[in-house]
Structure formats: structure tokens, C-alpha cells
Protein backbone atom coordinates (compact mmCIF):
# COMPACT_ATOMS: atom_id res chain seq x y z
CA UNK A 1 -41.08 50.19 93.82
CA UNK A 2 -42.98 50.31 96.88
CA UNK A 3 -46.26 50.76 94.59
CA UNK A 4 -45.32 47.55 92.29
CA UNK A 5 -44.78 45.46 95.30
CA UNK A 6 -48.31 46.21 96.90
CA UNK A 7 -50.04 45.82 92.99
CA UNK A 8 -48.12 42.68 93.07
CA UNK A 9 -49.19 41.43 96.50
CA UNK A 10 -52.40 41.78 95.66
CA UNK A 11 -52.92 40.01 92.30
CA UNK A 12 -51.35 37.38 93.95
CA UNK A 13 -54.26 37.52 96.89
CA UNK A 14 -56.63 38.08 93.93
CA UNK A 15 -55.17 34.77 91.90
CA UNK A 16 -55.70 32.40 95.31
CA UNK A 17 -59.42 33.85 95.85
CA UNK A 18 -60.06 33.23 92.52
CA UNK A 19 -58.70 29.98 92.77
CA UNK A 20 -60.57 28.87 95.66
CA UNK A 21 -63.62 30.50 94.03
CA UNK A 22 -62.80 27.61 90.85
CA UNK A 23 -62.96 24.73 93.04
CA UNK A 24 -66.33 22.63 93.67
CA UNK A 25 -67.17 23.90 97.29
CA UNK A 26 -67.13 20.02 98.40
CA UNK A 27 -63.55 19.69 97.78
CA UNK A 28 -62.87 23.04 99.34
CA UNK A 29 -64.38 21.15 102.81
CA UNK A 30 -62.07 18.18 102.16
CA UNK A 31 -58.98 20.34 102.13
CA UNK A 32 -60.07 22.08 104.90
CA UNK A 33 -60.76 18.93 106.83
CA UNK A 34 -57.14 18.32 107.09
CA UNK A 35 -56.00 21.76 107.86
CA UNK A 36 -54.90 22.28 111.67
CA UNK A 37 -57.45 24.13 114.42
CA UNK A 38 -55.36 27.19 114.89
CA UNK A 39 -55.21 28.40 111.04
CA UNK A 40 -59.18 27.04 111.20
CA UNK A 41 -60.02 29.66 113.72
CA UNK A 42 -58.50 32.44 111.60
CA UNK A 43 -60.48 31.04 108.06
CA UNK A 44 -63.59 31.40 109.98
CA UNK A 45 -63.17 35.32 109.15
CA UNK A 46 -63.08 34.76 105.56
CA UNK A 47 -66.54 34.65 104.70
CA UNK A 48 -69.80 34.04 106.45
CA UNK A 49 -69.85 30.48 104.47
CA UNK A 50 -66.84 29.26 105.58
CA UNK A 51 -67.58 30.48 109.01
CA UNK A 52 -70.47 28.74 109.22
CA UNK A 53 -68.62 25.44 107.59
CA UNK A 54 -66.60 25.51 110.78
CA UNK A 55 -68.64 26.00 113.05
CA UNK A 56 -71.27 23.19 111.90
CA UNK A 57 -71.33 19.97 114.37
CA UNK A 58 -70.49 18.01 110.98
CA UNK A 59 -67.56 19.68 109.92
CA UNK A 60 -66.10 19.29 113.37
CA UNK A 61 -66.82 15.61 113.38
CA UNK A 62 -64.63 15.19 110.13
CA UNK A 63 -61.66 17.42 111.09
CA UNK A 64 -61.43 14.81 114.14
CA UNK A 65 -61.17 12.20 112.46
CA UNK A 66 -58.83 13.63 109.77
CA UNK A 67 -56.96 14.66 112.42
CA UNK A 68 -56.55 11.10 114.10
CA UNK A 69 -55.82 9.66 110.32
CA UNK A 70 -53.38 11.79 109.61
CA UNK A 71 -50.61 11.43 112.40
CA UNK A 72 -50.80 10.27 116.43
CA UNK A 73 -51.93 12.17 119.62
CA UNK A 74 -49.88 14.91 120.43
CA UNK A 75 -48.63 14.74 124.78
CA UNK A 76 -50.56 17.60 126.42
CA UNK A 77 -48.57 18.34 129.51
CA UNK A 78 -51.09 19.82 132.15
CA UNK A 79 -49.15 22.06 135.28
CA UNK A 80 -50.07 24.44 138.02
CA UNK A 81 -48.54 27.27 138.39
CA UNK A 82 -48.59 30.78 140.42
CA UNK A 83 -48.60 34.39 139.10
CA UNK A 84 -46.30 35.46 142.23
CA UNK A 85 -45.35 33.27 145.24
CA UNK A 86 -47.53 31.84 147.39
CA UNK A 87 -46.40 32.03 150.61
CA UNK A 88 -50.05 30.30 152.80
CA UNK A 89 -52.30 27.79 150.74
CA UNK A 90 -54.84 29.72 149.20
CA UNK A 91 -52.96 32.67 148.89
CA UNK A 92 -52.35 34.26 145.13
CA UNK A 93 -53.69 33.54 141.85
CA UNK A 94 -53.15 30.17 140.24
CA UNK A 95 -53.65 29.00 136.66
CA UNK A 96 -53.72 25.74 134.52
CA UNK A 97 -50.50 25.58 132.29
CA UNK A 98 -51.67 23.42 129.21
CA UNK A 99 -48.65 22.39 126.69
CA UNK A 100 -48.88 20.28 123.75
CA UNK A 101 -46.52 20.76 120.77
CA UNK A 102 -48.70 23.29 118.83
CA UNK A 103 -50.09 25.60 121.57
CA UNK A 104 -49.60 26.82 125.18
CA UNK A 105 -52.57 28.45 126.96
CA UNK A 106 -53.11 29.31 130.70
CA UNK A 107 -56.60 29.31 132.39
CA UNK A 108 -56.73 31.27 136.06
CA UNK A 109 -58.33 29.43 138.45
CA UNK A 110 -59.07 30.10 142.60
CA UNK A 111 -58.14 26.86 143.50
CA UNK A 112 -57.36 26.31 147.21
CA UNK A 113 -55.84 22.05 147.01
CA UNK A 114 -54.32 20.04 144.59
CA UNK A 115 -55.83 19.79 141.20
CA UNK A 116 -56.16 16.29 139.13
CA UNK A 117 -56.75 15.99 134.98
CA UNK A 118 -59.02 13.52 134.08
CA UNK A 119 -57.88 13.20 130.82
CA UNK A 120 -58.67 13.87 127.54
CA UNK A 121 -61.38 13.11 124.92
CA UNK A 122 -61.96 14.64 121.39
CA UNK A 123 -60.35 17.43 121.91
CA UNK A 124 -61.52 18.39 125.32
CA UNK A 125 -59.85 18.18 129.11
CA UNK A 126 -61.28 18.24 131.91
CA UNK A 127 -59.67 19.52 135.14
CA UNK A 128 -60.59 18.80 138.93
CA UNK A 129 -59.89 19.52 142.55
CA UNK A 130 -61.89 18.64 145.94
CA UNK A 131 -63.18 21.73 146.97
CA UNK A 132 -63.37 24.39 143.76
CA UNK A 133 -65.10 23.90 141.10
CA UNK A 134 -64.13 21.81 137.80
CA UNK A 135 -63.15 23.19 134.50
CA UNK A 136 -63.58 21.15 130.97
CA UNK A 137 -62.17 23.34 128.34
CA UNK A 138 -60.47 23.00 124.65
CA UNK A 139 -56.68 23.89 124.89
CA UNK A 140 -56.52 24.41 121.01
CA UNK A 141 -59.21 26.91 120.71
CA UNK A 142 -59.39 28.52 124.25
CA UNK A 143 -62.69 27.50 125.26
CA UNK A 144 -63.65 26.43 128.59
CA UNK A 145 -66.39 26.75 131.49
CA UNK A 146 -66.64 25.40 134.71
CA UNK A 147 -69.08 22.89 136.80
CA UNK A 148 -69.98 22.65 139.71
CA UNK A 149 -69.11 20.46 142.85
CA UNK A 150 -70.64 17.01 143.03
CA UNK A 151 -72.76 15.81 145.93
CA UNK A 152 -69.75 13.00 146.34
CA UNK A 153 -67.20 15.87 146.52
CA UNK A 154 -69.45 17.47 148.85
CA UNK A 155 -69.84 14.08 151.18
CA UNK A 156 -65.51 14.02 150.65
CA UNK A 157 -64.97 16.88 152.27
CA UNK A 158 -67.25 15.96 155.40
CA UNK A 159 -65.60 12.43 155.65
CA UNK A 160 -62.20 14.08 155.94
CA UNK A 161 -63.32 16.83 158.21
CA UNK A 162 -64.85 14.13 160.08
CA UNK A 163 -62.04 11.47 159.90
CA UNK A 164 -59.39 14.09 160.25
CA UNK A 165 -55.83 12.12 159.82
CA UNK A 166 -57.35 8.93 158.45
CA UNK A 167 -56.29 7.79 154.91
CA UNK A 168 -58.11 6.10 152.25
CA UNK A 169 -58.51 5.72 148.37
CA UNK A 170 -60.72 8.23 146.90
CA UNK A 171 -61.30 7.73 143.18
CA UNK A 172 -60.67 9.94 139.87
CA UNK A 173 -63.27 11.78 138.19
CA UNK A 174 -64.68 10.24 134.86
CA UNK A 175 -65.00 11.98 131.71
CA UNK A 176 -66.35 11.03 128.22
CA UNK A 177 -68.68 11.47 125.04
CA UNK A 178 -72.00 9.83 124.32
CA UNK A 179 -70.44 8.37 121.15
CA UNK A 180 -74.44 8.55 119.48
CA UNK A 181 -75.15 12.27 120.36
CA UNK A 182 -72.40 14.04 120.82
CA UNK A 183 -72.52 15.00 124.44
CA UNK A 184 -69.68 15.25 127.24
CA UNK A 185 -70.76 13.49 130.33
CA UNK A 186 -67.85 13.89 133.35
CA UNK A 187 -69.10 10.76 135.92
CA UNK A 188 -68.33 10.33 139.33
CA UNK A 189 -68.35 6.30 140.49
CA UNK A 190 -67.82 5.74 144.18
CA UNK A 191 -68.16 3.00 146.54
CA UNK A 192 -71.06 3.34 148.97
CA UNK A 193 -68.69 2.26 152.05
CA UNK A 194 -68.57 5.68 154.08
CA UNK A 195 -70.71 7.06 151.92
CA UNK A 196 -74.40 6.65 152.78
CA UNK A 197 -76.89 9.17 151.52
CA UNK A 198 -79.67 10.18 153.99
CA UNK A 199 -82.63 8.07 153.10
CA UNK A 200 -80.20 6.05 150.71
CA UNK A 201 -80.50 2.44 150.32
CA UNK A 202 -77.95 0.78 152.69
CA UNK A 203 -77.84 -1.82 150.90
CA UNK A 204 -76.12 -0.53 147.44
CA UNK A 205 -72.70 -1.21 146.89
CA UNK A 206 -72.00 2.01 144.78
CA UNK A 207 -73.14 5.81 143.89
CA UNK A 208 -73.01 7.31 140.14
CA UNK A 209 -73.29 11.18 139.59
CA UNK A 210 -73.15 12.45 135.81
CA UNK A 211 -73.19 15.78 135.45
CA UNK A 212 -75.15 17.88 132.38
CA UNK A 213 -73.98 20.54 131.03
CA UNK A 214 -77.45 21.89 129.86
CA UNK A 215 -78.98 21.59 133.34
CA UNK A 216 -75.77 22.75 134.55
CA UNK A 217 -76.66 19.87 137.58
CA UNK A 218 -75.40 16.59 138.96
CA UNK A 219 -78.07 13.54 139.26
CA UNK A 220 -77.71 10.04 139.94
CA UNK A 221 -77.80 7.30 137.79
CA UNK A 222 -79.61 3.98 139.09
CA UNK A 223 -78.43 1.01 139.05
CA UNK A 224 -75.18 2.49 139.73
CA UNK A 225 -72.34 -0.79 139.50
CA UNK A 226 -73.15 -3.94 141.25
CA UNK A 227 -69.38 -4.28 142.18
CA UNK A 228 -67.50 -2.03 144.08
CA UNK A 229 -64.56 -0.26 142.16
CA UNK A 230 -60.74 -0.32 142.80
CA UNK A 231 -60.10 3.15 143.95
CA UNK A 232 -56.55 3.95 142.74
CA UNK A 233 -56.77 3.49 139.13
CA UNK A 234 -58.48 6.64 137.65
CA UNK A 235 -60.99 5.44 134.71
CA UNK A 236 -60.58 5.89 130.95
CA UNK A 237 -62.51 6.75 127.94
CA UNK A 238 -62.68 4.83 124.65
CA UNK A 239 -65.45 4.69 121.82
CA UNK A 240 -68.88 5.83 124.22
CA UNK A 241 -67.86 4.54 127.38
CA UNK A 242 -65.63 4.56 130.97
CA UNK A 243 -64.10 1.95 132.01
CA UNK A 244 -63.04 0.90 135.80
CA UNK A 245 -61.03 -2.03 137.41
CA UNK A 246 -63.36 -3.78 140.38
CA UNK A 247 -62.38 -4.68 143.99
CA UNK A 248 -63.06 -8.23 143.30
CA UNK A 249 -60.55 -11.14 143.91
CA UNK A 250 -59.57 -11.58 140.69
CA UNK A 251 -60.43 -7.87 139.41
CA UNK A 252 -63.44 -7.20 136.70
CA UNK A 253 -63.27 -4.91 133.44
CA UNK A 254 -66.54 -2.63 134.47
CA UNK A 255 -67.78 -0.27 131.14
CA UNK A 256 -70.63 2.14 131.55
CA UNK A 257 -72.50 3.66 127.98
CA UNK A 258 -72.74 6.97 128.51
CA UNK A 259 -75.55 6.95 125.92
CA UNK A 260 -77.76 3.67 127.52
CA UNK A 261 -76.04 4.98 131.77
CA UNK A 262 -75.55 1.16 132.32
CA UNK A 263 -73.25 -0.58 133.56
CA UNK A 264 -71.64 -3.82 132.40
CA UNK A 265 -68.57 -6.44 133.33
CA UNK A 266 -67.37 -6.99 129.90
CA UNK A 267 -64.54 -9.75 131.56
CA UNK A 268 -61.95 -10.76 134.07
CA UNK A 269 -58.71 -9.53 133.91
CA UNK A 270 -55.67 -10.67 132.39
CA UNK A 271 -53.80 -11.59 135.67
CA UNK A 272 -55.54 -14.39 138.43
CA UNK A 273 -55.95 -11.41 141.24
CA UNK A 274 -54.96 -8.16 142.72
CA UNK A 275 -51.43 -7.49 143.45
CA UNK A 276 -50.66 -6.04 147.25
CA UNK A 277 -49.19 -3.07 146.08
CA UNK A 278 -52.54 -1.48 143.73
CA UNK A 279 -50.26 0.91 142.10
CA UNK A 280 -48.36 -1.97 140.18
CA UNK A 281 -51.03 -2.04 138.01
CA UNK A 282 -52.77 0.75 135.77
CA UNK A 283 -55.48 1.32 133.03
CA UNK A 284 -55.19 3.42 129.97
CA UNK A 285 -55.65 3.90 125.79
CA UNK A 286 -53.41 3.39 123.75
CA UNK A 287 -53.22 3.27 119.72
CA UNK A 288 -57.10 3.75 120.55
CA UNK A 289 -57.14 0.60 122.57
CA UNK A 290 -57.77 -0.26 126.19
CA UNK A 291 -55.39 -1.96 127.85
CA UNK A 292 -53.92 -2.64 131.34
CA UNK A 293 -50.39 -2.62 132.82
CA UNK A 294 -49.00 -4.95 135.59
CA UNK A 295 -45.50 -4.40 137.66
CA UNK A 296 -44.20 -7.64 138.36
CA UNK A 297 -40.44 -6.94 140.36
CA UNK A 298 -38.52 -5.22 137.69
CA UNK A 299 -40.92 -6.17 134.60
CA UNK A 300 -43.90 -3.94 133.87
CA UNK A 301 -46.03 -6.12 130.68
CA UNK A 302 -49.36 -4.55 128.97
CA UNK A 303 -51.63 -5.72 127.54
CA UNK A 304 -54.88 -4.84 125.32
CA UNK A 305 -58.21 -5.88 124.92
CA UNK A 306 -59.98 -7.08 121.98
CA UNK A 307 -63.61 -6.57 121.90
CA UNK A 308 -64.72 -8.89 119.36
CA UNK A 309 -63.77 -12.10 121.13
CA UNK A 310 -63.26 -9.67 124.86
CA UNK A 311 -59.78 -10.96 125.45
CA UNK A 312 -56.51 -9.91 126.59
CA UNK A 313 -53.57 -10.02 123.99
CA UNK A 314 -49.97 -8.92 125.24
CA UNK A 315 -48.98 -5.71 123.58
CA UNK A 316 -45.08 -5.23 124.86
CA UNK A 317 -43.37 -5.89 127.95
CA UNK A 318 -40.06 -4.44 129.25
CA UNK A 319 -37.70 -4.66 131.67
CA UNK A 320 -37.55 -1.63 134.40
CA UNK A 321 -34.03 -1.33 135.47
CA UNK A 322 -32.88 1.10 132.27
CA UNK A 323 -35.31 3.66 133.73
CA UNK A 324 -33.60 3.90 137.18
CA UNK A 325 -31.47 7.17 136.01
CA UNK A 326 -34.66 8.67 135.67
CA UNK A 327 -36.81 7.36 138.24
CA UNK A 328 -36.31 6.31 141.77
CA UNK A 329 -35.06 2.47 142.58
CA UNK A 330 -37.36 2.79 145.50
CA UNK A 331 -40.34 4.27 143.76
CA UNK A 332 -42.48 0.69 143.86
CA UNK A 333 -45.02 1.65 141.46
CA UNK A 334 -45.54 1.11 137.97
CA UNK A 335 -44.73 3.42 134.95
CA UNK A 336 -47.84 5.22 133.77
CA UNK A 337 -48.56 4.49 129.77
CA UNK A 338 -49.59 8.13 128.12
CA UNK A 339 -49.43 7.60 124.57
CA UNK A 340 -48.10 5.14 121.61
CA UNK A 341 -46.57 8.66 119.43
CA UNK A 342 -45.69 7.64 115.45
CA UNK A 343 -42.75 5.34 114.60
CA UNK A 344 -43.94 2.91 118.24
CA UNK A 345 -42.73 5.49 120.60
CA UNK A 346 -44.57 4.42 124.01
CA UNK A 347 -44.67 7.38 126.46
CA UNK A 348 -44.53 6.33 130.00
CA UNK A 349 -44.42 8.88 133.05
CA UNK A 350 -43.36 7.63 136.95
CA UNK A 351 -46.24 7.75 139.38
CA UNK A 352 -44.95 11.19 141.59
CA UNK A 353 -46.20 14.43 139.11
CA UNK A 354 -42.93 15.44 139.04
CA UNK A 355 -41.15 12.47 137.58
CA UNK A 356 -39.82 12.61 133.86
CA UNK A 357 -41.39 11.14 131.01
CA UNK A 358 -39.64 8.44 128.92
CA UNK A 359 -40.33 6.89 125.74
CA UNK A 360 -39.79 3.36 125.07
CA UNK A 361 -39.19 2.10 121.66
CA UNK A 362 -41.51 -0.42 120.94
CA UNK A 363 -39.24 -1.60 117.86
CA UNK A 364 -35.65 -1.38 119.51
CA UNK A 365 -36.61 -1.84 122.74
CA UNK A 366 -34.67 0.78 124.17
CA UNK A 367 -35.10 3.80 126.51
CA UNK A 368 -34.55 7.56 125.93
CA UNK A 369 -35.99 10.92 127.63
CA UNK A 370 -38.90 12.38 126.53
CA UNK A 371 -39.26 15.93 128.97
CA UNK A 372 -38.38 16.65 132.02
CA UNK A 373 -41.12 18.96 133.73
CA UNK A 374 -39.69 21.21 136.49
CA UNK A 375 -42.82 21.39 138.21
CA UNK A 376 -45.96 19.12 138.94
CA UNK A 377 -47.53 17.74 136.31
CA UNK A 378 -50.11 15.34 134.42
CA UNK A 379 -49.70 13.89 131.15
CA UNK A 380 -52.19 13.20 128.59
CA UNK A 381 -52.64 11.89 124.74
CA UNK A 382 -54.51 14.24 122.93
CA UNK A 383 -56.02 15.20 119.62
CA UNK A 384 -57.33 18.71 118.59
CA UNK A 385 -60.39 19.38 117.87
CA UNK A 386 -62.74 22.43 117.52
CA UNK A 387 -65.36 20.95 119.85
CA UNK A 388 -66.90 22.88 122.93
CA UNK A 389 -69.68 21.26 125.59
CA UNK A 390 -72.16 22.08 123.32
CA UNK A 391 -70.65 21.67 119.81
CA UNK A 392 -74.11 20.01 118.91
């Protein structure tokens, strides 16, 4: 019996080679186009040709955007955690908890402060803290590396050593793809106040560092912005470019092509100035379109932009007070949008890392828990991919 069940088992592996072996190789692609990255990573041992399907720049370009046509972004949940308790700062070994709903993978880092996510983009997160270096990596395959320190990061730590129990903004790191080559580009954009470079020109309003990942080096690009950025909102990716909020009166949509490094104000915003509490308002993707979110008292509206005629159009607004069993009454700021899921699920998460995240039906306009994470975290949409640094 146990003979016939082996001779069996393997005409059946015989049939689906044989199979495969009928169809036109082209279609073979196509079907594997829409198969998920972790079986992909296991057919890369069937034969050197399909290996070397998978691993072509091409092929990894089409299972992206199979993978966007065929459903939503998955929520990758981003959390520190500690391989034993830490009882100083500094102490222990840390690692990056990554969770979406297909994989879970941890990446030990030596961290010594807080740690930010940037966000996501084809596939690829990147991570960041003040004072250790930064990691990009690929939670569906494994991959990552890390970069080093900026000069900015560097000139950070001096202004608080030298400004020791000041407070001010300090902006989010940028990260994105040159939408024409391929390449990952994460961007630091600062504001020059505080900030001037020996021998700099005191007269620029901002600094840009990009770092390259062949050079494995940070370099400026000039002209950096002409306006000076609005600090608290962290910038966001979309099609070949970043995109920041200005300091202006009535606040300007700043983009900057990470293919051309220029900058340009694409428009104003959709509300006549800034509020006096910055955290009402926020800027994010979603559905693949940029849009911003205002808090006004207990009504939070967004709204996105259209880039053929560059205007604002209202995508939902809601009212707040169904989220206070979740989030704190006194908690002033606004929700944070993460994702629009399938069916018009909106994902929103509160401001603290620790706060829930909620989804808001944009059809029944209703409220209901997403997750509840039990220790600090950062939220992100997110689409797998098999793309490294230097897929190309």
C-alpha cells in the first residue's frame, strides 16, 4: 500500500510538470504574475528558468501591479520590541516586529531612542531613529540593509545637546521611487532655521539630503524648496514623488520628482490657513490618491487631490464622537488615515502609537475596531512585492 501511494504521488507530480511543460511559456508568466511572493520565493527552486523569471526587474514590475489589481493594501503593523527586559535605555537587544496579514518577520536592531516608519512604497519600508542607523527592507521576502546617518541627523543631535530641554518640530524622513528608473531615494527636507551649514548660504530657507544606495552616501540637492515646510506632518509618496505641507499662511502642496530632484508648489490647500493646533490636520494616500485631513471640533473631513485640473474634491467626512470608546475625549488631534481596505473600509489610527485602529465604513458610515496593538506601534498600507534597493 505504502508502495502504490508513493507510485501514485508521483504520477500525479509527473502529470502537473508535464502540464506546465504543455503551456506556451508566456502564459506560464501570466499565471505566475498573480501568484503571491511567499509561494514565488519557493518556485524560484524549480528550475534555473523560472528562477531567473523571478528574479528579472520586469517580472517584478508586473507581479506589482497584479498585485495592486487584484485586491487592496494589506495594514503592515510596524512595533518594537525587546528579547528580555530592558531595565536602562540602551540596554538589551531590540528588533522591528513587522505584521501584515500574510507574514510576520523580526529584524534586530541596536537602537538606543525611539524609532519612526516612514512608510511604505512598492513593497519596501523604511525604518528610522535619531542616532542609529536606518534600515529599508522588504517584510515579504526578508530583505533589508541599512544606511547611514544623515548630515541633518548629525546637526539634530548637536542642536539638542546644545539646546538641552528646548522643544521644537523636527520633521519625518522621506522615502520613495524614481517612478522612470526604478530607484529608492529616502530624502531628508528641513528648514534652514537652526540649521546653518558652515560655509552655507545664510540666506536659504531649506536643506535636502537624498541618500544613494549605490554610493552608499548622503548629498545635497540644490535648489532645495523655496518655502519652508510644516514640520509635523511626515511626507508621503505617490506615483515618483514626496509630497510636504508648507509653513505658509494659507499652507502650499510642495512635490519633489525624485527622477528631475526639483521641487514644485503644485497648489494651495483646501482650507484658507493653518489651524493652531498642527496636528488637526494630516497628509496621506489613499485608494492611490493624495489627500489631506482637517479636525474641525468633533468633525475630521478629507479630502483628495485631482491632478488633472490640481484641485481638492471632498472624499468623506465623519463625525468624531463614536470613536471616544476607543480614543481619548481629550486627545485633540486628528485620526490618522492608513488605508481605504476592499468593500470602503477606511483605516484610521489615534495620534499616540499605542492607540487602536478603527475602520470607518465609508458606505454605512459607521465605526467598528480594527486591532488593538498592546505595544507601540506604526501603521502602514502596503503591497508586496519582490523588490530589493537594487531590484534593477
Amino acid at each position: 500500500m505504502k508502495r502504490g501511494r508513493t507510485t501514485e504521488s508521483s504520477a500525479e507530480v509527473n502529470l502537473d510538470s508535464t502540464l506546465w511543460q504543455m503551456l506556451p511559456y508566456d502564459v506560464v508568466e501570466l499565471i505566475l504574475e498573480c501568484v503571491p511572493v511567499k509561494p514565488l520565493l519557493r518556485f524560484r527552486s524549480v528550475s534555473k528558468k523560472w528562477k531567473s523569471t523571478i528574479d528579472s526587474p520586469g517580472f517584478k514590475e508586473r507581479q506589482l501591479i497584479r498585485r495592486r489589481q487584484l485586491r487592496g493594501p494589506d495594514v503592515l503593523i510596524m512595533r518594537l520590541s525587546y528579547d528580555q527586559p530592558v531595565e536602562q535605555e540602551g540596554l538589551g537587544r531590540r528588533k522591528v516586529v513587522l505584521t501584515s496579514p500574510t507574514r510576520r518577520i523580526a529584524w534586530k536592531v541596536s537602537f538606543t531612542c525611539g524609532m519612526s516608519c516612514s512608510g511604505s512604497c512598492d513593497g519596501l519600508v523604511c525604518v528610522y531613529c535619531l542616532y542609529a542607523d536606518s534600515i529599508i527592507g522588504n517584510p515579504s521576502t526578508g530583505w533589508h540593509r541599512s544606511f547611514p546617518l544623515s548630515n541633518y541627523q548629525h546637526l539634530l543631535v548637536q542642536r539638542f545637546k546644545r539646546e538641552r530641554g528646548s522643544t521644537f518640530p523636527w520633521p519625518s524622513l522621506g522615502f520613495g521611487r524614481d517612478k522612470l528608473s526604478g530607484v529608492f531615494k529616502p530624502v531628508w527636507l528641513y528648514n534652514s532655521s537652526g540649521f546653518v551649514l558652515g560655509g552655507g548660504d545664510k540666506s536659504l530657507v531649506t536643506y535636502c539630503e537624498v541618500f544613494d544606495f549605490t554610493t552608499n552616501a548622503w548629498r545635497y540637492v540644490s535648489p532645495a524648496s523655496p518655502y519652508p515646510i510644516n514640520a509635523y506632518h511626515s511626507p508621503v509618496h505617490l506615483d515618483g514623488s514626496l509630497y510636504w505641507l508648507t509653513e505658509c499662511e494659507r499652507p502650499l502642496l510642495l512635490s519633489f520628482d525624485l527622477h528631475s530632484e526639483t521641487f514644485q508648489v503644485l497648489c494651495k490647500a483646501p482650507f484658507p490657513h493653518h489651524p493652531l493646533n498642527p496636528r488637526h490636520i494630516t497628509i496621506c494616500i489613499l485608494d492611490n490618491r493624495l489627500c489631506l485631513s482637517l479636525k474641525k471640533e468633533l468633525t475630521q473631513v478629507i479630502w483628495s487631490f485631482d491632478s488633472s485640473d490640481k484641485t481638492w474634491k471632498t472624499l468623506c467626512s465623519f463625525d468624531l464622537n463614536p470613536t471616544f470608546s476607543w480614543f481619548s475625549r481629550s486627545d485633540d488631534s486628528a485620526l490618522l488615515p492608513v488605508a481605504i481596505l476592499d468593500k470602503g473600509q477606511l483605516v484610521l489610527q489615534g495620534r499616540d502609537s499605542i492607540n487602536s485602529l478603527v475602520i470607518y465604513n465609508l458606505h454605512t458610515k459607521s465605526f467598528d475596531l480594527f486591532c488593538k496593538p498592546n505595544l507601540s506601534s506604526a501603521s502602514v498600507y502596503y503591497f508586496e512585492s519582490l523588490f530589493s534597493a537594487f531590484s534593477n
